[in-house]
Protein backbone atom coordinates (compact mmCIF):
# COMPACT_ATOMS: atom_id res chain seq x y z
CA UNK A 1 0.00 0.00 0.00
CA UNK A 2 1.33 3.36 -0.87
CA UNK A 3 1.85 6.30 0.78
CA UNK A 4 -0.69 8.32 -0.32
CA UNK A 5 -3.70 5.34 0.03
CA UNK A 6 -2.49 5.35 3.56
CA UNK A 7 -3.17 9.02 4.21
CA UNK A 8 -6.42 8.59 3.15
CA UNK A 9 -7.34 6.10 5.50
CA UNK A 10 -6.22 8.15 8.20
CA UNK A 11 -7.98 11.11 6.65
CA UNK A 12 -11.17 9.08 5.97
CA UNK A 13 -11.81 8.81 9.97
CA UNK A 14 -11.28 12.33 10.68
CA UNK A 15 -13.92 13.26 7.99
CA UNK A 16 -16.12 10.27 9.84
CA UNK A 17 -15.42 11.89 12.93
CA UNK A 18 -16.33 15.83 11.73
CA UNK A 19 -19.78 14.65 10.46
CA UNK A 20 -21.12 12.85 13.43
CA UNK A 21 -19.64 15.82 15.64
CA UNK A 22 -21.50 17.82 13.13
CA UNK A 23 -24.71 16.14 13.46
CA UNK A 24 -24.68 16.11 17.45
CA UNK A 25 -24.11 19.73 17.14
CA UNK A 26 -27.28 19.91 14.76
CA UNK A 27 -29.31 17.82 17.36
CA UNK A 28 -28.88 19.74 20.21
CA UNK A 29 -29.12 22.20 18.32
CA UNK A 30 -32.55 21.74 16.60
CA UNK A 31 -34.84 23.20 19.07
CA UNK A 32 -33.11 26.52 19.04
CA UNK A 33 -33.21 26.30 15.41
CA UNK A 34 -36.86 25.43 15.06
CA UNK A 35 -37.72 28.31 17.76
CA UNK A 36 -35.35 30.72 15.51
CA UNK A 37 -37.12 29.48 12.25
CA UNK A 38 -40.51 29.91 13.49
CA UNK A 39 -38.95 33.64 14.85
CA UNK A 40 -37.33 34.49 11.89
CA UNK A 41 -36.34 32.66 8.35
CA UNK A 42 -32.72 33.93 8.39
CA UNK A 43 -31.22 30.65 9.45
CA UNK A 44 -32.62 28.33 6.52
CA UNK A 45 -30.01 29.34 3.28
CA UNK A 46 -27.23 28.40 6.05
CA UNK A 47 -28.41 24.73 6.17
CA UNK A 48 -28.82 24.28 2.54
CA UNK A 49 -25.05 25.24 2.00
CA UNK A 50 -23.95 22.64 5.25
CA UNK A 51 -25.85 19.71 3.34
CA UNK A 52 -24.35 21.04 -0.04
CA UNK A 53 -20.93 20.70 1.38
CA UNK A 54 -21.17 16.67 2.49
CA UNK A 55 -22.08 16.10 -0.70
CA UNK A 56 -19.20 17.31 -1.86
CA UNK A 57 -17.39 15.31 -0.03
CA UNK A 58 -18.78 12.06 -0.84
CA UNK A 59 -18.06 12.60 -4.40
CA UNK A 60 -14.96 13.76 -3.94
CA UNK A 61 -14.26 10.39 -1.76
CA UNK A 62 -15.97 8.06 -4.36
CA UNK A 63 -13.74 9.49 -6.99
CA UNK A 64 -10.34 9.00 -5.40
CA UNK A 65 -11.59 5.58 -5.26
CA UNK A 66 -12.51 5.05 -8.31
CA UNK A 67 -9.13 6.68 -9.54
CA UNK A 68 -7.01 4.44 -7.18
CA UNK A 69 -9.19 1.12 -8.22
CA UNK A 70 -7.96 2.04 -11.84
CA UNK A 71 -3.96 2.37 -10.72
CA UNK A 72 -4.32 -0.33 -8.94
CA UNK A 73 -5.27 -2.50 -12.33
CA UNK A 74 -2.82 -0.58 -14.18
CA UNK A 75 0.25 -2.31 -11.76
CA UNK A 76 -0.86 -5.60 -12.54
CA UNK A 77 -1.28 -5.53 -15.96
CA UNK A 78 2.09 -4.14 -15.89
CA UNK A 79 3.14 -6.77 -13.83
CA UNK A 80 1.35 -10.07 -15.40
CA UNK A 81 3.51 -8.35 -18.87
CA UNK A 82 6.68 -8.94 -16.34
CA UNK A 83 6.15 -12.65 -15.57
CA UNK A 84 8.61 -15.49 -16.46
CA UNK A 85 6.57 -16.76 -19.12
CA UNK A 86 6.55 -13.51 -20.94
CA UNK A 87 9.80 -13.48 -20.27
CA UNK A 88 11.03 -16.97 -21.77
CA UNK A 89 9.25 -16.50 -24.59
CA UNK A 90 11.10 -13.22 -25.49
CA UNK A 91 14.65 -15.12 -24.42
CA UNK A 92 13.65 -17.99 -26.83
CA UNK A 93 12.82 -15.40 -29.99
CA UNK A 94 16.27 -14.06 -29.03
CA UNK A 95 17.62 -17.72 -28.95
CA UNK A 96 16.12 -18.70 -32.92
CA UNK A 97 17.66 -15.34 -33.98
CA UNK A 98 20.93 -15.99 -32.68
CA UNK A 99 21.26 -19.58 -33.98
CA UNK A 100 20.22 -18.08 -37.46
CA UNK A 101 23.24 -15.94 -37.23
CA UNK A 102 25.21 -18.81 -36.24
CA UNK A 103 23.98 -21.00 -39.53
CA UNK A 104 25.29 -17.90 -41.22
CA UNK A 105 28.16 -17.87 -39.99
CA UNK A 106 29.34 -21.60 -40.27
CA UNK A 107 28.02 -21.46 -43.99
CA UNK A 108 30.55 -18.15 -44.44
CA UNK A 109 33.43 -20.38 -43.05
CA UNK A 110 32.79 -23.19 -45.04
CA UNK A 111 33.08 -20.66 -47.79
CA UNK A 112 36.39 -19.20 -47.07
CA UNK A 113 37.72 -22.79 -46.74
CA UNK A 114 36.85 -23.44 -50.00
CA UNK A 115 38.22 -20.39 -50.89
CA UNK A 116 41.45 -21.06 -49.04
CA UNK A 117 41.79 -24.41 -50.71
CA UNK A 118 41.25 -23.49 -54.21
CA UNK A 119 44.21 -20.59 -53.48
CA UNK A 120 46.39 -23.26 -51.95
CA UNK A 121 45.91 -25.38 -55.09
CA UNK A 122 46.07 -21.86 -57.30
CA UNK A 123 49.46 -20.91 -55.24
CA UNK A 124 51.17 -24.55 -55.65
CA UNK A 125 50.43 -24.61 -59.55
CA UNK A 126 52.30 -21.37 -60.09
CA UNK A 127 54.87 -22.24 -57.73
CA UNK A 128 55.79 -25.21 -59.78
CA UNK A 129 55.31 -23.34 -63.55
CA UNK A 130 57.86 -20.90 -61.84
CA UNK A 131 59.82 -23.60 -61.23
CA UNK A 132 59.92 -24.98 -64.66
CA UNK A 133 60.56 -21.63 -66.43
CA UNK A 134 63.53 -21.23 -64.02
CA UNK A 135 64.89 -24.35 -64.89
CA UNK A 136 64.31 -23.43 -68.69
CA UNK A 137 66.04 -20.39 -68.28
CA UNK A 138 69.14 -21.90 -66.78
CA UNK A 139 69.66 -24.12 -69.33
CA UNK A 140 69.04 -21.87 -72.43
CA UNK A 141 71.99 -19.35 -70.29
CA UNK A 142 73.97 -22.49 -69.25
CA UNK A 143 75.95 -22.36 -73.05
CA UNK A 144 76.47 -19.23 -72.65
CA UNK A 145 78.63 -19.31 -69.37
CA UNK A 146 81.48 -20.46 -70.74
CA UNK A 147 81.38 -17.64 -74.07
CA UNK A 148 83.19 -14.87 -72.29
CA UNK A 149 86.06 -17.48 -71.18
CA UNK A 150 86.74 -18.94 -74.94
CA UNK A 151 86.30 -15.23 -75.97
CA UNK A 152 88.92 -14.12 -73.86
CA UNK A 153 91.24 -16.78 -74.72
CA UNK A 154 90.50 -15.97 -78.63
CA UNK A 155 91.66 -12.60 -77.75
CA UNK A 156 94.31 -12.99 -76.16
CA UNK A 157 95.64 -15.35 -78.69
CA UNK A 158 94.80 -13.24 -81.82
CA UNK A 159 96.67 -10.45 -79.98
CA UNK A 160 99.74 -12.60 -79.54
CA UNK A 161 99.37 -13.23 -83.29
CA UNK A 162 101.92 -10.94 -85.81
CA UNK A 163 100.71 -9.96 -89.00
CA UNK A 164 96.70 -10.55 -88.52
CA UNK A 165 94.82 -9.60 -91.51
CA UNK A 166 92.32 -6.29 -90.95
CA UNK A 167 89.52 -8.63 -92.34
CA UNK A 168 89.65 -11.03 -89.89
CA UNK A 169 89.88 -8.48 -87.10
CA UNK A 170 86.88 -6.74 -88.70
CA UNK A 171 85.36 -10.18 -88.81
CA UNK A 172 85.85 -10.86 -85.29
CA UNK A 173 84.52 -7.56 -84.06
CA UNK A 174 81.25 -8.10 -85.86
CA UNK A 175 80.73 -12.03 -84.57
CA UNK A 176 81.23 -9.47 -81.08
CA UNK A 177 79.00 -7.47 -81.70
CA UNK A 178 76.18 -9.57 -82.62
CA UNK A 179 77.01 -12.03 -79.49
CA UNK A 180 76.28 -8.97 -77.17
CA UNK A 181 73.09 -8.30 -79.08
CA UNK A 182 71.90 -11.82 -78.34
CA UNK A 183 73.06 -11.37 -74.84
CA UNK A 184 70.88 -8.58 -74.43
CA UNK A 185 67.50 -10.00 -76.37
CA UNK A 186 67.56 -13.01 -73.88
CA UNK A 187 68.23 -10.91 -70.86
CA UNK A 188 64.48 -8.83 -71.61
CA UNK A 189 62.76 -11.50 -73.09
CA UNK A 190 63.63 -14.49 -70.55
CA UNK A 191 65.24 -12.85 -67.74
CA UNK A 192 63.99 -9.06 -67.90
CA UNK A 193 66.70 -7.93 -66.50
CA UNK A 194 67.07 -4.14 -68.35
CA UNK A 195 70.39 -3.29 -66.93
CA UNK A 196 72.48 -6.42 -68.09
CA UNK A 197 70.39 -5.55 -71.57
CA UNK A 198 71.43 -2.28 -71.25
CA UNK A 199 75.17 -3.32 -70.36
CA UNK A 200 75.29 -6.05 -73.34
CA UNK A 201 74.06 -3.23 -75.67
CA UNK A 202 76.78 -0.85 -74.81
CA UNK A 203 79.50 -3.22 -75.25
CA UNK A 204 78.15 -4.36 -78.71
CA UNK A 205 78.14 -0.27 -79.81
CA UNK A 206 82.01 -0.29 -78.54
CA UNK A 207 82.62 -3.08 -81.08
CA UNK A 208 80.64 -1.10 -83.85
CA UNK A 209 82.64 2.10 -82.97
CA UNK A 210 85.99 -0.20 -83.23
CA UNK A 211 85.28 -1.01 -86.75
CA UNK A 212 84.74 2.49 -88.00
CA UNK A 213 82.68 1.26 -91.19
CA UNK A 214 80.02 3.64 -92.61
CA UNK A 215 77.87 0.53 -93.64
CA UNK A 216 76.91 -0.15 -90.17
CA UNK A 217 75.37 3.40 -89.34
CA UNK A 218 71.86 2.02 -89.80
CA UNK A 219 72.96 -0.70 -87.15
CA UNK A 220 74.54 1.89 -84.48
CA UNK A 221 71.26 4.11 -85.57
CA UNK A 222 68.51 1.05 -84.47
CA UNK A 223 70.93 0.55 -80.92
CA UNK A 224 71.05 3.78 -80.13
CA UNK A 225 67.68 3.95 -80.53
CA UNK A 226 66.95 0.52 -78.42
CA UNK A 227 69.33 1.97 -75.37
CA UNK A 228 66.71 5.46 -75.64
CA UNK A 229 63.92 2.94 -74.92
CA UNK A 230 65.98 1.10 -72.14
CA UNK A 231 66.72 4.23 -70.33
CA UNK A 232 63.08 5.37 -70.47
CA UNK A 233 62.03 1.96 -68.54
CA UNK A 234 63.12 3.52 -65.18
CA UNK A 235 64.61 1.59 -62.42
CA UNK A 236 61.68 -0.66 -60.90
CA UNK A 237 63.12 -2.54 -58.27
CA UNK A 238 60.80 -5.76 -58.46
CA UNK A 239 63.14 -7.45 -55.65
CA UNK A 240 62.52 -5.06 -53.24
CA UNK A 241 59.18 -5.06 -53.90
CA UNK A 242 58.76 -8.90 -53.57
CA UNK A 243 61.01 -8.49 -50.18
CA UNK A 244 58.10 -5.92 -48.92
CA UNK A 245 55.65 -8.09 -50.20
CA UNK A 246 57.12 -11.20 -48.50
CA UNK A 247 57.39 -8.94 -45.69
CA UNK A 248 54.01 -8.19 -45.47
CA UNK A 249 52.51 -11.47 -45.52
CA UNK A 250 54.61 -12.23 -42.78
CA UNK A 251 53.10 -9.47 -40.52
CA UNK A 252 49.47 -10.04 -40.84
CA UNK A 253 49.24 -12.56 -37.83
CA UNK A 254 50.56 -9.26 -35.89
CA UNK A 255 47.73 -6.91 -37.29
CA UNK A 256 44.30 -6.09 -35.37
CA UNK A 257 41.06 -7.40 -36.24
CA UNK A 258 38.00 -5.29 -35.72
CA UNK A 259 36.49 -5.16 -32.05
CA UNK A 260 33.51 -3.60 -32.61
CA UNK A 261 31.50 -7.08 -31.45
CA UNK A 262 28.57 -5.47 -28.92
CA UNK A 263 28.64 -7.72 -25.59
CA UNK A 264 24.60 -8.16 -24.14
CA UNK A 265 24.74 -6.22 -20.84
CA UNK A 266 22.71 -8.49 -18.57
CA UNK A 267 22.91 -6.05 -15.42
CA UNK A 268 20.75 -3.13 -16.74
CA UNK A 269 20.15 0.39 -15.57
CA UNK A 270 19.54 0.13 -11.54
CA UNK A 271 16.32 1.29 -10.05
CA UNK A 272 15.84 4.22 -7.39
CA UNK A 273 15.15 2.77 -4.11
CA UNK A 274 12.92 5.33 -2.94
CA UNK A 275 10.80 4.88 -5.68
CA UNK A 276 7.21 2.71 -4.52
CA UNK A 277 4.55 1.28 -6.24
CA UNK A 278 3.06 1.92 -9.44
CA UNK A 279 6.26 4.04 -9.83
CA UNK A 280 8.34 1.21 -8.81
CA UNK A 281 6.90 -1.63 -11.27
CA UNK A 282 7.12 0.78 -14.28
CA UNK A 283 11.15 1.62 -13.71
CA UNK A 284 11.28 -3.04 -12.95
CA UNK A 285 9.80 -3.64 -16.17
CA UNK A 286 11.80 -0.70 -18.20
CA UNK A 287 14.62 -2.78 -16.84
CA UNK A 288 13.87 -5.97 -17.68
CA UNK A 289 12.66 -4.92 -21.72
CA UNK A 290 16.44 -3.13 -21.69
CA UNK A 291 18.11 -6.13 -21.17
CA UNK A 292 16.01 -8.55 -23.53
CA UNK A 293 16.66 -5.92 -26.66
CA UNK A 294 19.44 -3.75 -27.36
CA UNK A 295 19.01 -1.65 -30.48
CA UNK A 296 21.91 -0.01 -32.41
CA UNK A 297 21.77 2.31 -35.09
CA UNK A 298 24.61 3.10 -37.50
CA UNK A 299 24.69 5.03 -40.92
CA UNK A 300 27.18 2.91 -42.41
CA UNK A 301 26.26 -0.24 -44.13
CA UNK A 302 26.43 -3.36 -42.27
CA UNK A 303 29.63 -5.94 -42.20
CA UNK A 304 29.53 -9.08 -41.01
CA UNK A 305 31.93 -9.96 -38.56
CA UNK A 306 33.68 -13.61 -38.70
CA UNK A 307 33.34 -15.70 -35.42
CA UNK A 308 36.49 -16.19 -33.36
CA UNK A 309 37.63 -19.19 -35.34
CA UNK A 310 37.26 -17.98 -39.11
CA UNK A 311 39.74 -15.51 -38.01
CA UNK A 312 42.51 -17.90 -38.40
CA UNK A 313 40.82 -18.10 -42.18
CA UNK A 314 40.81 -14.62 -42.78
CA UNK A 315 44.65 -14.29 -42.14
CA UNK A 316 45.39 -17.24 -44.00
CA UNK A 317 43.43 -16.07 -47.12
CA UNK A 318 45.51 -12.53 -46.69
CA UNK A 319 48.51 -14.00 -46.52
CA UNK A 320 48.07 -16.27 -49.87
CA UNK A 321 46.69 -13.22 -51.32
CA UNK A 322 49.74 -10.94 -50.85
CA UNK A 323 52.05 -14.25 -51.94
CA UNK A 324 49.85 -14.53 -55.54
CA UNK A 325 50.63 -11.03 -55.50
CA UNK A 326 54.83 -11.55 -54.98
CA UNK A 327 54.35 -14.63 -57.75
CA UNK A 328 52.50 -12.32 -60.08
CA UNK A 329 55.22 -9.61 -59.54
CA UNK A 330 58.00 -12.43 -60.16
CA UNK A 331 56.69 -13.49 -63.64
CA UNK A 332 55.64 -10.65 -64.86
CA UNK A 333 51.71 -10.81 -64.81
CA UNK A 334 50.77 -7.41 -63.91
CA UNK A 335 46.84 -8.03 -63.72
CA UNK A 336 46.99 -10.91 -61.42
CA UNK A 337 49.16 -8.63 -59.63
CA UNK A 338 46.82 -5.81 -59.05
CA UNK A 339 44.07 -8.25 -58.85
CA UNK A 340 45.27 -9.99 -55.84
CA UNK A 341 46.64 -6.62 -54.19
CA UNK A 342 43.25 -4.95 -54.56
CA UNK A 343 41.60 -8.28 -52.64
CA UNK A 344 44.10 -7.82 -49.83
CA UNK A 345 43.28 -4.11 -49.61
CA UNK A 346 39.69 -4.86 -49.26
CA UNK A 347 40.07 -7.21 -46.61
CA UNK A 348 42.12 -5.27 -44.36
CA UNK A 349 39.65 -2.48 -44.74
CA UNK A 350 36.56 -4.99 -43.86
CA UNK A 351 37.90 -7.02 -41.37
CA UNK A 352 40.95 -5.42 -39.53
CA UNK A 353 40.89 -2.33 -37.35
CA UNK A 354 41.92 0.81 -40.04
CA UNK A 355 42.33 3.76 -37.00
CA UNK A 356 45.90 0.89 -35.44
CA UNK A 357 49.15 2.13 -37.25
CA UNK A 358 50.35 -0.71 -38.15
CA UNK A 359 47.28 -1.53 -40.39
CA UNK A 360 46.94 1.87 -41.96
CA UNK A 361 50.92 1.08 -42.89
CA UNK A 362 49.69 -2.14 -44.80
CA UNK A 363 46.86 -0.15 -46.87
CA UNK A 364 49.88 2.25 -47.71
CA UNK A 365 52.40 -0.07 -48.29
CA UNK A 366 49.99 -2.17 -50.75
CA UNK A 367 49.03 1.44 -52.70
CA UNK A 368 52.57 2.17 -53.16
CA UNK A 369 53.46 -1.03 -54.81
CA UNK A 370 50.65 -1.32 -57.19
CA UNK A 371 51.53 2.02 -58.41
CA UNK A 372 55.37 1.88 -58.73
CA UNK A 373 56.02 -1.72 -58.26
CA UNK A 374 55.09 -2.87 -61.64
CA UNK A 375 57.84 -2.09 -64.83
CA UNK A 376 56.15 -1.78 -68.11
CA UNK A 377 56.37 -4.20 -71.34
CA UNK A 378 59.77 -4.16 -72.37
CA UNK A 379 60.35 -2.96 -75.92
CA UNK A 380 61.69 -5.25 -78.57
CA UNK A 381 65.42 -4.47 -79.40
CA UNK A 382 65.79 -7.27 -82.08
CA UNK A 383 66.02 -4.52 -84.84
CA UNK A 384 69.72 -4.10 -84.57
CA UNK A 385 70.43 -7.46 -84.14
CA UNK A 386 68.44 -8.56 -87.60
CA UNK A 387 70.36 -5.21 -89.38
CA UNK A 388 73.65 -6.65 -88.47
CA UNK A 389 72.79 -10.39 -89.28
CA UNK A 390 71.57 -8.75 -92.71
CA UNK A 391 74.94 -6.75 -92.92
CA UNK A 392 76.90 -9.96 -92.33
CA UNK A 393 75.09 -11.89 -94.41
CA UNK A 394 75.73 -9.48 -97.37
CA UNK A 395 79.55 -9.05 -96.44
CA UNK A 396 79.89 -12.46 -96.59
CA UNK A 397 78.55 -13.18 -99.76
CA UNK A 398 80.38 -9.96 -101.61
CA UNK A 399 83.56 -11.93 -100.19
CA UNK A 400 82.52 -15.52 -102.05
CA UNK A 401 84.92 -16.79 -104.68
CA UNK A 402 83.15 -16.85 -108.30
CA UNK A 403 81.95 -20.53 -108.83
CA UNK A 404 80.82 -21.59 -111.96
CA UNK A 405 81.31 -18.87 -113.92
CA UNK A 406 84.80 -18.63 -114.02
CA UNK A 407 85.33 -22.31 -114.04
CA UNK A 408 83.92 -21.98 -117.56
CA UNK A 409 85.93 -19.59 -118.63
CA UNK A 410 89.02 -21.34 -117.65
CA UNK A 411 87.96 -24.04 -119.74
């Protein structure tokens, strides 16, 4: 019972008391009243407004009744809402949402480990085609490892020679020159390697130069022109890049995942002691609603986070990701190597925490190389090698002995 219902119990005998005090008064009173009334008719409008009054009164009393009869069923309809019933079958709701989540959840993890296994599979293929073309390269550069050695020796020995004709020395100088062109075709085509191109290039020019022979300007004119084309390359360092990249990879079990996961707060807002009653059941029932929904709102488009355990996923598919990047950057496929930097950039901004340093470093690292990392398409420089085959082939054959047409003139 509250306060105020027990004021008006105490109030209510007062009143009681007032009335019959009231009507003793009138009793004894009656006599003298009659005797007045027959005297004079002054005293009659003053009774009227005495009988007025306690009819006031009774109204007044039978509507705080009514009023607190109404409160009263108010509190326990609020109440009856509040019951453990009402309350499981909220909780259970909850439950069948939360288990739908959950069947979303393991169906995204089986996912990614599909995912992760088709890049495994992806990752081992190229390793081994890397493989292969390595081992192709070696042996198409194996014969020439021991050139610059018999080359050397030759040279040596024709300078030890007296009396060497200027043809052969102009013949030598051009066999030269066209061996450092075809050193520095297989260095961009197989190895892409622009500064040993650039290198073998130079020296075959110094054997051009040696020879001092008009014919061969169109020759110097094409190199010249192939070293322009070199130099406009730039310097892309693709082995520091696959170092950072390698590098990278290495760090993502060190980067933070997002933490924005909201935890159920079970304890709820407290309720004021001094409150009572109706008062007191509102504020219990506020509580209880608080802690069976929690409602967030955000202007930014929903992600779904990964349980605990598909986090282990996530880093793995990063870390493939950046090393299909590296073997893209290694062979020279510059789409697969955008393609599988963009995917890693995405991923660290869905899943990992972009306000930590160390992430925000990633996201800049991975711009940087897919803007500088890449070289472009080497040109072809095969135009002053085929002009000096061409120039050889026609020096040779102005140098043929006459065959059968001066055999039959002898005759």
């Amino acid at each position: 019972m509250s306060n105020n219902e027990k004021a008006d119990e105490q109030k209510a005998p007062a009143d009681d008391q007032v009335v019959i005090e009231t009507a003793s008064e009138s009793a004894t009173t009656a006599p003298e009243a009659q005797a007045a009334d027959q005297d004079t008719g002054a005293a009659s409008p003053e009774a009227s407004r005495t009988k007025s009054s306690r009819g006031s009164l009774l109204l007044a009393l039978l509507a705080l009744l009514l009023a607190l009869a109404a409160l009263a069923g108010v509190a326990w309809q609020l109440l009856a809402d509040a019951t453990p019933d009402a309350l499981a079958t909220r909780n259970e709701a909850a439950l069948l949402r939360l288990e739908r989540e959950l069947q979303d959840s393991n169906n995204s993890l089986r996912q990614s480990e599909q995912a992760l296994a088709a890049l495994r599979s992806s990752l081992g293929a190229g390793n081994d085609e890397v493989s292969a073309l390595q081992r192709t390269l070696n042996e198409r550069l194996r014969p020439l490892e021991a050139v610059p050695g018999r080359l050397s020796s030759l040279e040596s020995s024709m300078a030890a020679l007296q009396g060497i004709s200027s043809g052969l020395r102009d013949t030598w100088l051009l066999s030269e020159a066209e061996y450092y062109l075809q050193i520095a075709n297989a260095q961009i085509q197989l190895a892409g390697n622009v500064s040993l191109a650039q290198i073998a290039l130079q020296l075959a020019d110094e054997r051009l130069v040696s020879l001092a022979n008009p014919g061969l300007t169109d020759v110097r004119r094409a190199l010249a022109d192939e070293l322009r084309q070199l130099d406009a390359l730039g310097a892309a360092d693709t082995e520091g890049a696959a170092l950072m990249l390698s590098s990278l990879a290495g760090a993502i079990d060190s980067l933070t995942l997002k933490t924005d996961i909201v935890q159920p707060n079970f304890d709820g807002p407290g309720i004021d002691p001094n409150l009572t009653g109706v008062a007191r059941a509102w504020a219990s029932l506020k509580s209880s609603l608080s802690n069976v929904i929690s409602v967030r709102r955000s202007d930014q488009p929903v992600t779904p986070l990964l349980p605990p355990d598909a986090a282990y996923f996530l880093r793995s598919n990063l870390t493939l990701q950046l090393q299909a990047a590296r073997l893209a950057l290694l062979r020279g496929e510059q789409t697969l190597f955008r393609q599988s930097l963009d995917d890693a950039g995405r991923w660290l901004e869905e899943y990992y925490d972009v306000g930590s340093l160390p992430v925000k470093s990633a996201l800049d690292t991975i711009k940087e190389l897919r803007s500088t990392a890449f070289r472009p398409n080497p040109p072809d420089i095969s135009g002053s090698l085929a002009l000096l085959r061409q120039y050889i082939s026609l020096q040779s054959r102005d140098r043929r002995p006459p065959a059968a047409d001066d055999a039959g003139t002898d005759q």
